[in-house]
PDB file of N, CA and C in Angstrom:
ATOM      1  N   UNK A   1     -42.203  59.067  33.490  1.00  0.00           N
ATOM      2  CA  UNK A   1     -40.989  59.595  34.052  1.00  0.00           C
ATOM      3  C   UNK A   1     -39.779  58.734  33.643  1.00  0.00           C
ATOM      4  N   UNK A   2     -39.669  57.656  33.626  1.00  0.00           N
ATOM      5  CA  UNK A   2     -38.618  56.455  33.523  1.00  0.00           C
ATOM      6  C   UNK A   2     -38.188  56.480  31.736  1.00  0.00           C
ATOM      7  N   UNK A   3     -39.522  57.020  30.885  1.00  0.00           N
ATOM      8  CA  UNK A   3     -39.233  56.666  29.658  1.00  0.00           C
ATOM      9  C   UNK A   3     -38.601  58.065  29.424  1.00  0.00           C
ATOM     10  N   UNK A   4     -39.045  59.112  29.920  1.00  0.00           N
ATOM     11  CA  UNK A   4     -38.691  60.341  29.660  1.00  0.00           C
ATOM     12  C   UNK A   4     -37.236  60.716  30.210  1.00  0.00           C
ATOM     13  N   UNK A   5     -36.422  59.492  31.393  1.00  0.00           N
ATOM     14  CA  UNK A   5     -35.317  59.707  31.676  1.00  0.00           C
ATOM     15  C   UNK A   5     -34.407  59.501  30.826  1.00  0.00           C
ATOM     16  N   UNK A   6     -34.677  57.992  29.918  1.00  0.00           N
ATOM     17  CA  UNK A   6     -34.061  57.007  29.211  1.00  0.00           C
ATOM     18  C   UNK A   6     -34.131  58.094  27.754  1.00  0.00           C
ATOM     19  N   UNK A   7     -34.779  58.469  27.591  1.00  0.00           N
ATOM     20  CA  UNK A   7     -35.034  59.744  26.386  1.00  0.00           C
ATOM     21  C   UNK A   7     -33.799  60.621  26.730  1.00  0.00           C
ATOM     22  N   UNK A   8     -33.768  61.195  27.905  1.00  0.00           N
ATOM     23  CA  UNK A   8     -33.306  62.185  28.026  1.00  0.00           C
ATOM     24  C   UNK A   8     -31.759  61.838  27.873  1.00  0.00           C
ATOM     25  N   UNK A   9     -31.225  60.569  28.452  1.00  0.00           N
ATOM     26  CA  UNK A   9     -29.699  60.093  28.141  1.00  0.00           C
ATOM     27  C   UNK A   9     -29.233  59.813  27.294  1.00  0.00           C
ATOM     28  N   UNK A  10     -30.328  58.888  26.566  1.00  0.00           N
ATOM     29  CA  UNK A  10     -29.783  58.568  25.088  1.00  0.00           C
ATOM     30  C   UNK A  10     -29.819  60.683  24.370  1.00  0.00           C
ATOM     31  N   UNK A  11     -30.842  61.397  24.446  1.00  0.00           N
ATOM     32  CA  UNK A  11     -30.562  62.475  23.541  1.00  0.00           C
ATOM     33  C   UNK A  11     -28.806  63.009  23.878  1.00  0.00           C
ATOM     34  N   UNK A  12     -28.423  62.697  25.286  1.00  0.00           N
ATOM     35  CA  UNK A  12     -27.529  63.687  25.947  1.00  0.00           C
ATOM     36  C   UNK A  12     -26.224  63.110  25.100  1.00  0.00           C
ATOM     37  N   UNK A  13     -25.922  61.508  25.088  1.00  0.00           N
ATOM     38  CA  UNK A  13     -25.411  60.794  25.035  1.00  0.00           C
ATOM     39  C   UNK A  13     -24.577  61.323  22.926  1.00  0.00           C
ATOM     40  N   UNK A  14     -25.958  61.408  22.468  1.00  0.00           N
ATOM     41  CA  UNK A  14     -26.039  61.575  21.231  1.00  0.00           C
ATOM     42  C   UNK A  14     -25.449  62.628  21.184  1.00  0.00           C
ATOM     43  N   UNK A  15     -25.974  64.011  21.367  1.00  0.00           N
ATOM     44  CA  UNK A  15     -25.332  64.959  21.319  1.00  0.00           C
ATOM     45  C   UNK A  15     -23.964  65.532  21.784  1.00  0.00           C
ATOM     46  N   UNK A  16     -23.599  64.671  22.823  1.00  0.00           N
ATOM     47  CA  UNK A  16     -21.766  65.073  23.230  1.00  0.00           C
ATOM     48  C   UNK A  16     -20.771  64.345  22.224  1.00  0.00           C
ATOM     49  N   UNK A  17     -21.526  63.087  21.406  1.00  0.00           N
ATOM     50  CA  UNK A  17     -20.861  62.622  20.899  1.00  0.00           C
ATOM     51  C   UNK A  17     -20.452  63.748  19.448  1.00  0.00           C
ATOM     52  N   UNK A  18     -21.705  63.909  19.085  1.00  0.00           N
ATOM     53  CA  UNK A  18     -21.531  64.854  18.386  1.00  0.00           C
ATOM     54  C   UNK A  18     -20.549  66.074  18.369  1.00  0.00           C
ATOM     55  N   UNK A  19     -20.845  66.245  19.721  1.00  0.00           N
ATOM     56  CA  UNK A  19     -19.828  67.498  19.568  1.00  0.00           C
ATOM     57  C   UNK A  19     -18.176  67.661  19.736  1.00  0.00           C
ATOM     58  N   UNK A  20     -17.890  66.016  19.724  1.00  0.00           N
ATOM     59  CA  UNK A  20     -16.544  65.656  19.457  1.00  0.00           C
ATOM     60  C   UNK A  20     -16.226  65.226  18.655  1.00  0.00           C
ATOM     61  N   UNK A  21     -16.925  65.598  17.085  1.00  0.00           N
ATOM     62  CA  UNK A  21     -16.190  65.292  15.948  1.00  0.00           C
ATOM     63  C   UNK A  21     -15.304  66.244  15.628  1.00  0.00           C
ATOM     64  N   UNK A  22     -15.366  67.649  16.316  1.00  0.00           N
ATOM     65  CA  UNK A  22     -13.858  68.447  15.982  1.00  0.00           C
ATOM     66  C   UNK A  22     -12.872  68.359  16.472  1.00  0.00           C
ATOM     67  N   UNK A  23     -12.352  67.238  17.615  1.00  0.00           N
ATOM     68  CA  UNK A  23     -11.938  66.841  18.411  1.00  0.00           C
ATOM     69  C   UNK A  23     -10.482  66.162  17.373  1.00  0.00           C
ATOM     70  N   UNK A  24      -9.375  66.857  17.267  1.00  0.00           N
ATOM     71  CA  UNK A  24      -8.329  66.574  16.276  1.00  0.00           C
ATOM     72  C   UNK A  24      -7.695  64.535  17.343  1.00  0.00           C
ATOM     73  N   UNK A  25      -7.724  64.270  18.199  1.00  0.00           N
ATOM     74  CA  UNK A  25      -7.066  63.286  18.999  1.00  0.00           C
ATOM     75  C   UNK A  25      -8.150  62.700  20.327  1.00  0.00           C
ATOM     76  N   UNK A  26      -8.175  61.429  20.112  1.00  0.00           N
ATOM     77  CA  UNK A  26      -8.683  60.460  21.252  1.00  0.00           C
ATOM     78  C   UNK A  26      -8.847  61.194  22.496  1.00  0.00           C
ATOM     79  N   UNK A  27      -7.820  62.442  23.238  1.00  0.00           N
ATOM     80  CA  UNK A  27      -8.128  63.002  24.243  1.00  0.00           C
ATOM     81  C   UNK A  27      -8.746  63.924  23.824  1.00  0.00           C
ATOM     82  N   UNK A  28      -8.378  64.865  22.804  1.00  0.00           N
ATOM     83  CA  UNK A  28      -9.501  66.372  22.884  1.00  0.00           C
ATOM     84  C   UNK A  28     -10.264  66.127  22.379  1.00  0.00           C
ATOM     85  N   UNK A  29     -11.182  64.804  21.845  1.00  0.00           N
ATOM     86  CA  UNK A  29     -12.480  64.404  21.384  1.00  0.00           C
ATOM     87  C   UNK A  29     -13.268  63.859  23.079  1.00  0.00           C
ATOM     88  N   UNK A  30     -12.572  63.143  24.220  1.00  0.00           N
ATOM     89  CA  UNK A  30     -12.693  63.331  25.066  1.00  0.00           C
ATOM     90  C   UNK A  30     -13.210  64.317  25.921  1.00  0.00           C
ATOM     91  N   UNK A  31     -12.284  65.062  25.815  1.00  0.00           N
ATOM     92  CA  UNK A  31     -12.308  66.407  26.754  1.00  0.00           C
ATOM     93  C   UNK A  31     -13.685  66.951  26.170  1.00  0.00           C
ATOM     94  N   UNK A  32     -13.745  67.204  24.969  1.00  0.00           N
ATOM     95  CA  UNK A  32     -15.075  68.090  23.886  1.00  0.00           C
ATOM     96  C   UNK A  32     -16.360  66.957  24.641  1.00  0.00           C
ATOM     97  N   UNK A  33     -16.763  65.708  24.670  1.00  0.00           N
ATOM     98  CA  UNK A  33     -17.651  64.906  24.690  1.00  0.00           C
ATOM     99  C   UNK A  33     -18.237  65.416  26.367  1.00  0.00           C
ATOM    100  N   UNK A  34     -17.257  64.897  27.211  1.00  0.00           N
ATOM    101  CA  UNK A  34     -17.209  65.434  28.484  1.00  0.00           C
ATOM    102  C   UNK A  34     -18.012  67.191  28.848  1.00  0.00           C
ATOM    103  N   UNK A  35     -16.948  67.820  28.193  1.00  0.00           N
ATOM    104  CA  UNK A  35     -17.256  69.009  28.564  1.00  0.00           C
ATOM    105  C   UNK A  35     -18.596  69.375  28.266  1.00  0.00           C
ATOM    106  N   UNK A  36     -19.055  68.989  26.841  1.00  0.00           N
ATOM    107  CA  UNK A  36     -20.880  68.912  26.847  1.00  0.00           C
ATOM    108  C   UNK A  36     -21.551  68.763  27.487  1.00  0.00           C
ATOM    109  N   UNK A  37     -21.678  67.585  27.670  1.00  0.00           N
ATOM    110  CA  UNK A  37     -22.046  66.583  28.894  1.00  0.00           C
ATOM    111  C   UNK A  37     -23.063  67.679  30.337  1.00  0.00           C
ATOM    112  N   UNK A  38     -21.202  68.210  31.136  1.00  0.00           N
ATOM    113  CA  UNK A  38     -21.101  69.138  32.193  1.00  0.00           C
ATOM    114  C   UNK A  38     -22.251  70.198  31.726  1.00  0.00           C
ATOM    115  N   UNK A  39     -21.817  71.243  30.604  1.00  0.00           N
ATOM    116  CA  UNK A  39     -22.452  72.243  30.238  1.00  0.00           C
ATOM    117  C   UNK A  39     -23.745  72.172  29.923  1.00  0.00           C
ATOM    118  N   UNK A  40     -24.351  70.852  29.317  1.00  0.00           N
ATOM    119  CA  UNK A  40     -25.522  70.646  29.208  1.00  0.00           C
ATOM    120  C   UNK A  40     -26.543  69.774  29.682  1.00  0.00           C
ATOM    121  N   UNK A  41     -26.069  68.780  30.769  1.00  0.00           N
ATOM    122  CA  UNK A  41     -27.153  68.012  31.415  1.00  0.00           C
ATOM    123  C   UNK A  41     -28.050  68.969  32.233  1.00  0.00           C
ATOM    124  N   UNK A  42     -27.832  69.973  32.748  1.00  0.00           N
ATOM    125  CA  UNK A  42     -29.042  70.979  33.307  1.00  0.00           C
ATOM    126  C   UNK A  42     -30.350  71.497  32.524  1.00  0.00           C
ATOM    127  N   UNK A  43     -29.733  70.733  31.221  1.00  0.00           N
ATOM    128  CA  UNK A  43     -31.112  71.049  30.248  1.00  0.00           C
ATOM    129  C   UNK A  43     -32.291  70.311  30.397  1.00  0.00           C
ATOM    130  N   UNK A  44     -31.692  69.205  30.710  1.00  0.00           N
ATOM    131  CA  UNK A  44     -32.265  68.082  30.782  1.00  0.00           C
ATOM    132  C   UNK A  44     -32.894  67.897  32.440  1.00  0.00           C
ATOM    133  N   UNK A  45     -34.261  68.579  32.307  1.00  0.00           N
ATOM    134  CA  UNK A  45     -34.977  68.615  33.535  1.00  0.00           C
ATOM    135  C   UNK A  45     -34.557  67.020  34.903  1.00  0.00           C
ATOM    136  N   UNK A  46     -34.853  66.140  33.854  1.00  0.00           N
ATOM    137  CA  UNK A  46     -35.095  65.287  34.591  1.00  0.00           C
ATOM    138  C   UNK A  46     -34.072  64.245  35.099  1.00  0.00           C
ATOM    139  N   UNK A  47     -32.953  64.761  34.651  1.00  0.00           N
ATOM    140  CA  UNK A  47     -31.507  64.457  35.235  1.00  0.00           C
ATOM    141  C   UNK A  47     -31.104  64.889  35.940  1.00  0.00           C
ATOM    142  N   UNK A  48     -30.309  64.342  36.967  1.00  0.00           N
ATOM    143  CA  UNK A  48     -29.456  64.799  38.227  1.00  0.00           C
ATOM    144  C   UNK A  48     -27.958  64.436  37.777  1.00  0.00           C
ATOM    145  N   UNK A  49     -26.905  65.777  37.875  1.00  0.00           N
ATOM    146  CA  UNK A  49     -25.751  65.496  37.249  1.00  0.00           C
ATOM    147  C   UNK A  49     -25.060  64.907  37.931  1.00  0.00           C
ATOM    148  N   UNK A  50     -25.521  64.756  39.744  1.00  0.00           N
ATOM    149  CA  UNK A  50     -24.410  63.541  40.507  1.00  0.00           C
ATOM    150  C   UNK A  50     -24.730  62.497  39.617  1.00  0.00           C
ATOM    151  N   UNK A  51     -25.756  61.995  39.557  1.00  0.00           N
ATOM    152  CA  UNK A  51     -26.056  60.463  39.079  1.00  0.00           C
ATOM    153  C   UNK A  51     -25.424  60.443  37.784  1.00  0.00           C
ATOM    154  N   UNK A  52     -24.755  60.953  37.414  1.00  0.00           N
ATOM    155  CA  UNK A  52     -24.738  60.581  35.540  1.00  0.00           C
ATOM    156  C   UNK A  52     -23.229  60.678  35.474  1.00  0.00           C
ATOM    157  N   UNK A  53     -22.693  59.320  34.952  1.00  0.00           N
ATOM    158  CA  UNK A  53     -21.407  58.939  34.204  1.00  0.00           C
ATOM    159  C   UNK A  53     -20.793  59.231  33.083  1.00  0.00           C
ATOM    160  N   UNK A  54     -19.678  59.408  32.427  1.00  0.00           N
ATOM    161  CA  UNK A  54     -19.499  59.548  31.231  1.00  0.00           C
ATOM    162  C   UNK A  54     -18.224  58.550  30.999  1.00  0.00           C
ATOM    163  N   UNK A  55     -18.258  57.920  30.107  1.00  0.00           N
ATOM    164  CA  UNK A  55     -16.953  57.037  29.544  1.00  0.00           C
ATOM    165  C   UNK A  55     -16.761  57.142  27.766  1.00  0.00           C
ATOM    166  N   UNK A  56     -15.868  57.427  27.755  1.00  0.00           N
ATOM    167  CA  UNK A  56     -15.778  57.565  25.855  1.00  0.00           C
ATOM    168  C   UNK A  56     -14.391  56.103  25.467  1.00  0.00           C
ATOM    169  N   UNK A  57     -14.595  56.011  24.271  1.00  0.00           N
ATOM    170  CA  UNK A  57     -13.880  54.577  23.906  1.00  0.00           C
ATOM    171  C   UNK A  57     -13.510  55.435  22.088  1.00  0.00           C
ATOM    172  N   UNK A  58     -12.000  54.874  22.086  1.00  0.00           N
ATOM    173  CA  UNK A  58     -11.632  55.384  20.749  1.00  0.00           C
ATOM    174  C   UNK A  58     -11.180  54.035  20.268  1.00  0.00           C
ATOM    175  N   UNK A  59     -12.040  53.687  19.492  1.00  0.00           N
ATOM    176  CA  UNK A  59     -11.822  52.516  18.083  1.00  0.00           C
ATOM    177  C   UNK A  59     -11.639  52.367  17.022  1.00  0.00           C
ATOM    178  N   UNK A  60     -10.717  51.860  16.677  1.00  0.00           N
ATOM    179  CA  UNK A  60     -10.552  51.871  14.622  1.00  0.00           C
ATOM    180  C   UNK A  60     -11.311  53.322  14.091  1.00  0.00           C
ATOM    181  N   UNK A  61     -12.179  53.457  13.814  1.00  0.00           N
ATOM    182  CA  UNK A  61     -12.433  54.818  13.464  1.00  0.00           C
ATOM    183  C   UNK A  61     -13.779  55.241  13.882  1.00  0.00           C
ATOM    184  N   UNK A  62     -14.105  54.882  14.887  1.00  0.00           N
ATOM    185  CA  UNK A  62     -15.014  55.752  16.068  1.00  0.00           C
ATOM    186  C   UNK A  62     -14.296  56.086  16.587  1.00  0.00           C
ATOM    187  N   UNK A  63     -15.612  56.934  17.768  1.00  0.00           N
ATOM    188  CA  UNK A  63     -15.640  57.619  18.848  1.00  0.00           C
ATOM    189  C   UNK A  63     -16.795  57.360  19.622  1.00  0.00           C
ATOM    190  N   UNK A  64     -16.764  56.624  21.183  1.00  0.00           N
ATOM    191  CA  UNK A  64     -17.707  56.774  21.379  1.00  0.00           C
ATOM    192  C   UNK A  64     -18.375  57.301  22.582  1.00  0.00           C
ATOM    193  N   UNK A  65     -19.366  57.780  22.995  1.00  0.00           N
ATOM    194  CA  UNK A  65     -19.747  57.943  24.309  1.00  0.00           C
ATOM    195  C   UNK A  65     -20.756  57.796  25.268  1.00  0.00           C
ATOM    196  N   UNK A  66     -20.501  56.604  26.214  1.00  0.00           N
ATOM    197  CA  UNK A  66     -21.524  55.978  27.231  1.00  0.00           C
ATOM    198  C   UNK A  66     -21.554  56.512  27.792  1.00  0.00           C
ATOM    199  N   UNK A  67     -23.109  57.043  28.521  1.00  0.00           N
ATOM    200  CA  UNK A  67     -23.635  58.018  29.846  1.00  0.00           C
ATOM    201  C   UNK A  67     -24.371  56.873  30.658  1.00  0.00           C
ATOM    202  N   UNK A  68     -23.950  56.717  31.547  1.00  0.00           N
ATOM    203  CA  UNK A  68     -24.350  55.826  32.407  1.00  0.00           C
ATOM    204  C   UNK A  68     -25.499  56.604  33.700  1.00  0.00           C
ATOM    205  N   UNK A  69     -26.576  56.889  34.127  1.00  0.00           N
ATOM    206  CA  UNK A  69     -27.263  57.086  34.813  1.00  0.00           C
ATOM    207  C   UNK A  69     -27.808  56.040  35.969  1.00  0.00           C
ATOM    208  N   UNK A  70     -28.156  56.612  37.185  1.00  0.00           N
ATOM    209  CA  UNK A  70     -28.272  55.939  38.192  1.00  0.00           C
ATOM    210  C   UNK A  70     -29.978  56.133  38.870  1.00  0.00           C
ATOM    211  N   UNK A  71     -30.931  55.583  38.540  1.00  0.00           N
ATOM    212  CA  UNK A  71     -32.216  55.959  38.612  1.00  0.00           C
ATOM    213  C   UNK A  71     -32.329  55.735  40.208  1.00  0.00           C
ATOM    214  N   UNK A  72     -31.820  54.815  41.242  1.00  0.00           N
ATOM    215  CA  UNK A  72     -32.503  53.604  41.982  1.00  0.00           C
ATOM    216  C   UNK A  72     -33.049  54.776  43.313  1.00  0.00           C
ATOM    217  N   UNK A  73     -32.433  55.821  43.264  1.00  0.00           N
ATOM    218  CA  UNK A  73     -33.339  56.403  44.148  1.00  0.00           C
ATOM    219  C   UNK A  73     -34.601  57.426  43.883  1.00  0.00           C
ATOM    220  N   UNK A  74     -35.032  57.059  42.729  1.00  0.00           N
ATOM    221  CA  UNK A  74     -36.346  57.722  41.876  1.00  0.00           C
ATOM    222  C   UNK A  74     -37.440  57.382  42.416  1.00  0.00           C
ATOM    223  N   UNK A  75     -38.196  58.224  42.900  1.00  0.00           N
ATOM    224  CA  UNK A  75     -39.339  57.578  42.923  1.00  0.00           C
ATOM    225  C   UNK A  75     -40.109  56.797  42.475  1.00  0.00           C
ATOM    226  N   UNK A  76     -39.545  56.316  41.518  1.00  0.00           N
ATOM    227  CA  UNK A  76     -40.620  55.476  40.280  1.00  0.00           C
ATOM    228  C   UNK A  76     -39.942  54.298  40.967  1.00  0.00           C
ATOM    229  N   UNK A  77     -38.938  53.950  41.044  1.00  0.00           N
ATOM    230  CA  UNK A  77     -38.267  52.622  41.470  1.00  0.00           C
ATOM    231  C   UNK A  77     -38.395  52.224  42.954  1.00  0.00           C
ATOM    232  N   UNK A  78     -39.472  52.861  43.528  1.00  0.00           N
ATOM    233  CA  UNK A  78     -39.647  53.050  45.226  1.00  0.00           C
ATOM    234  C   UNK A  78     -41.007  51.928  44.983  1.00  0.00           C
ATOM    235  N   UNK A  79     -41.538  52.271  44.002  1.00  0.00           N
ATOM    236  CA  UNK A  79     -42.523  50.955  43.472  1.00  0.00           C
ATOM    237  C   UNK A  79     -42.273  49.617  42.444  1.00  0.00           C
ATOM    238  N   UNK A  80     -41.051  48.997  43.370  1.00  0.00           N
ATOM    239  CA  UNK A  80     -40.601  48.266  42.692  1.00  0.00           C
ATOM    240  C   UNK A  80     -41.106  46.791  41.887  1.00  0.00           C
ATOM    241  N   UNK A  81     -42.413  46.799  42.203  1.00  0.00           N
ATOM    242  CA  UNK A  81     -43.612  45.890  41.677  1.00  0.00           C
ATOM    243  C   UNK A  81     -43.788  46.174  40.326  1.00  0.00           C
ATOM    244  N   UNK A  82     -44.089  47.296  40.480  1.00  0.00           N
ATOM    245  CA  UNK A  82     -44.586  47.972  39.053  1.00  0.00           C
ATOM    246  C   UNK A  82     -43.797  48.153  38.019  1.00  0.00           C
ATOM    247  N   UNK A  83     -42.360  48.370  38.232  1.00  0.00           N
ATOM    248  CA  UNK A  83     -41.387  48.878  37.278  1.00  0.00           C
ATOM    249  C   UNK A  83     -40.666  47.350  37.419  1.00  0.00           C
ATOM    250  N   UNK A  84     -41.122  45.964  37.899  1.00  0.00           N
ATOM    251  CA  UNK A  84     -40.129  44.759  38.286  1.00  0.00           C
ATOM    252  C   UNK A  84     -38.814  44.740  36.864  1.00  0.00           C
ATOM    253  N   UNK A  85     -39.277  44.715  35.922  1.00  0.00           N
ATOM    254  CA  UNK A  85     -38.699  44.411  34.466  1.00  0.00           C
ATOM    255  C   UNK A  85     -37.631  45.307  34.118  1.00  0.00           C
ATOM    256  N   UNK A  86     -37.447  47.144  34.640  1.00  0.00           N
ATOM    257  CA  UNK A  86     -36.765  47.751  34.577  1.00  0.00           C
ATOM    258  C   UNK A  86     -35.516  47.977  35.323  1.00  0.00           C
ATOM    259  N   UNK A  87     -34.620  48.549  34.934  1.00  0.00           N
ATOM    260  CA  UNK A  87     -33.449  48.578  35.335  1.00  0.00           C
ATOM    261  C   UNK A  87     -33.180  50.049  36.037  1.00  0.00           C
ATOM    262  N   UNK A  88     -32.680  49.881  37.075  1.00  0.00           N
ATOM    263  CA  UNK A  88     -32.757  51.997  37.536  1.00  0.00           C
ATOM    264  C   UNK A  88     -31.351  52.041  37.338  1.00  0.00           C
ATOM    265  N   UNK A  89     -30.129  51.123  36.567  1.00  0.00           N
ATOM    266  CA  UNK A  89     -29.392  51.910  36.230  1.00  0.00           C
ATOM    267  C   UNK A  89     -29.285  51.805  34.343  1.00  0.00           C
ATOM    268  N   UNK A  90     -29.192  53.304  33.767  1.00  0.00           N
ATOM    269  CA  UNK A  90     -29.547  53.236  32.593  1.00  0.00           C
ATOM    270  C   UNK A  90     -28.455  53.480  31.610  1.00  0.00           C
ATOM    271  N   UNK A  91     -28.157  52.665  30.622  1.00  0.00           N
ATOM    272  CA  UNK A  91     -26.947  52.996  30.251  1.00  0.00           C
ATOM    273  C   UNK A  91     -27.141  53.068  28.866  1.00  0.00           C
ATOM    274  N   UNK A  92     -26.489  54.108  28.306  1.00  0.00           N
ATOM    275  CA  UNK A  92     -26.891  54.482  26.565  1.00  0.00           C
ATOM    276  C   UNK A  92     -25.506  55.212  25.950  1.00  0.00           C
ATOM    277  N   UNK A  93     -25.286  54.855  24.838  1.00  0.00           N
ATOM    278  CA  UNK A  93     -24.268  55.030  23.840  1.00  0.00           C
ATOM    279  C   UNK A  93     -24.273  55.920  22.631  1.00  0.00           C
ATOM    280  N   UNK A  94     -23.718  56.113  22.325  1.00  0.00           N
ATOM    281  CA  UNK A  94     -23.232  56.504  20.786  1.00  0.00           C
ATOM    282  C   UNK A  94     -22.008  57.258  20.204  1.00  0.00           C
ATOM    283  N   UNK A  95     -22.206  56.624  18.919  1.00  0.00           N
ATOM    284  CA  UNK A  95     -21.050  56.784  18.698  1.00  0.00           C
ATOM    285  C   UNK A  95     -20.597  57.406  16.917  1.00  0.00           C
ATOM    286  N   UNK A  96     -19.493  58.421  16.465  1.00  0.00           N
ATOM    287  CA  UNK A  96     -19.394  58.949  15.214  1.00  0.00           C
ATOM    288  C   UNK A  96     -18.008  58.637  14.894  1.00  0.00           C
ATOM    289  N   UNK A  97     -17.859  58.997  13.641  1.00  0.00           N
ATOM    290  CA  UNK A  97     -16.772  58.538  12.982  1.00  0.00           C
ATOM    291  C   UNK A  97     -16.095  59.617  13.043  1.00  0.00           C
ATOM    292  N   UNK A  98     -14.651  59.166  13.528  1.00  0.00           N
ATOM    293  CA  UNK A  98     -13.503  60.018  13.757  1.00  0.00           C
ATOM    294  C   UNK A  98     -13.450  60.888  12.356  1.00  0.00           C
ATOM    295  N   UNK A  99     -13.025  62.418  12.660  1.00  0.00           N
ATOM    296  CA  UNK A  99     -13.007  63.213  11.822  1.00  0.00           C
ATOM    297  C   UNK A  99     -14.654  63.596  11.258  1.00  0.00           C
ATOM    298  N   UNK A 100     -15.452  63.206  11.676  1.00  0.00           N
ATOM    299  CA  UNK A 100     -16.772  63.281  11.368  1.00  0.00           C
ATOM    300  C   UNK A 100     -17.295  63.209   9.620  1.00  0.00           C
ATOM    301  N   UNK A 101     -16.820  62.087   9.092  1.00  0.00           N
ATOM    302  CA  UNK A 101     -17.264  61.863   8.012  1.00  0.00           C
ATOM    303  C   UNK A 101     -16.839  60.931   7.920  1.00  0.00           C
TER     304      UNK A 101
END
């Protein structure tokens, strides 16, 4: 469950970024990253869209976008022996080059 969450953010993460390479400016590459995000974390069984963050960062010639997820009330983390090493909040990136090439 925990690996299949961390799967599931980094894919989400990947793909909004993606979909703000038509994004002509720092905000409507924003807005595009975001709006994915909304429209498509329900795909993603094993996400809950309260728990999940979005922050994008415009640099020299990226774009990028962190989804921050909040595991700690998962059941998996209710056995906190077992999972000691893991983190229940999960945070994953990525990022494309402005203008997408």
């Amino acid at each position: 469950m925990v690996f299949g969450v961390y799967n599931s953010v980094q894919q989400l993460a990947a793909e909004s970024a993606r979909a703000s390479v038509s994004g002509l400016s720092a905000t409507e590459r924003d807005q595009l990253a975001k709006s994915y995000v909304t429209k498509n974390v329900g795909v993603y069984g094993m996400l809950d869209p309260q728990k999940l963050s979005v922050a994008t960062n415009s640099q020299g010639g990226t774009f990028q976008v962190t989804l921050t997820y909040d595991m700690s009330a998962s059941p998996a983390f209710k056995l906190y022996n077992v999972l000691a090493s893991a983190s229940p909040t999960i945070t994953r990136s990525a990022a494309v080059q402005n203008g997408g090439y």
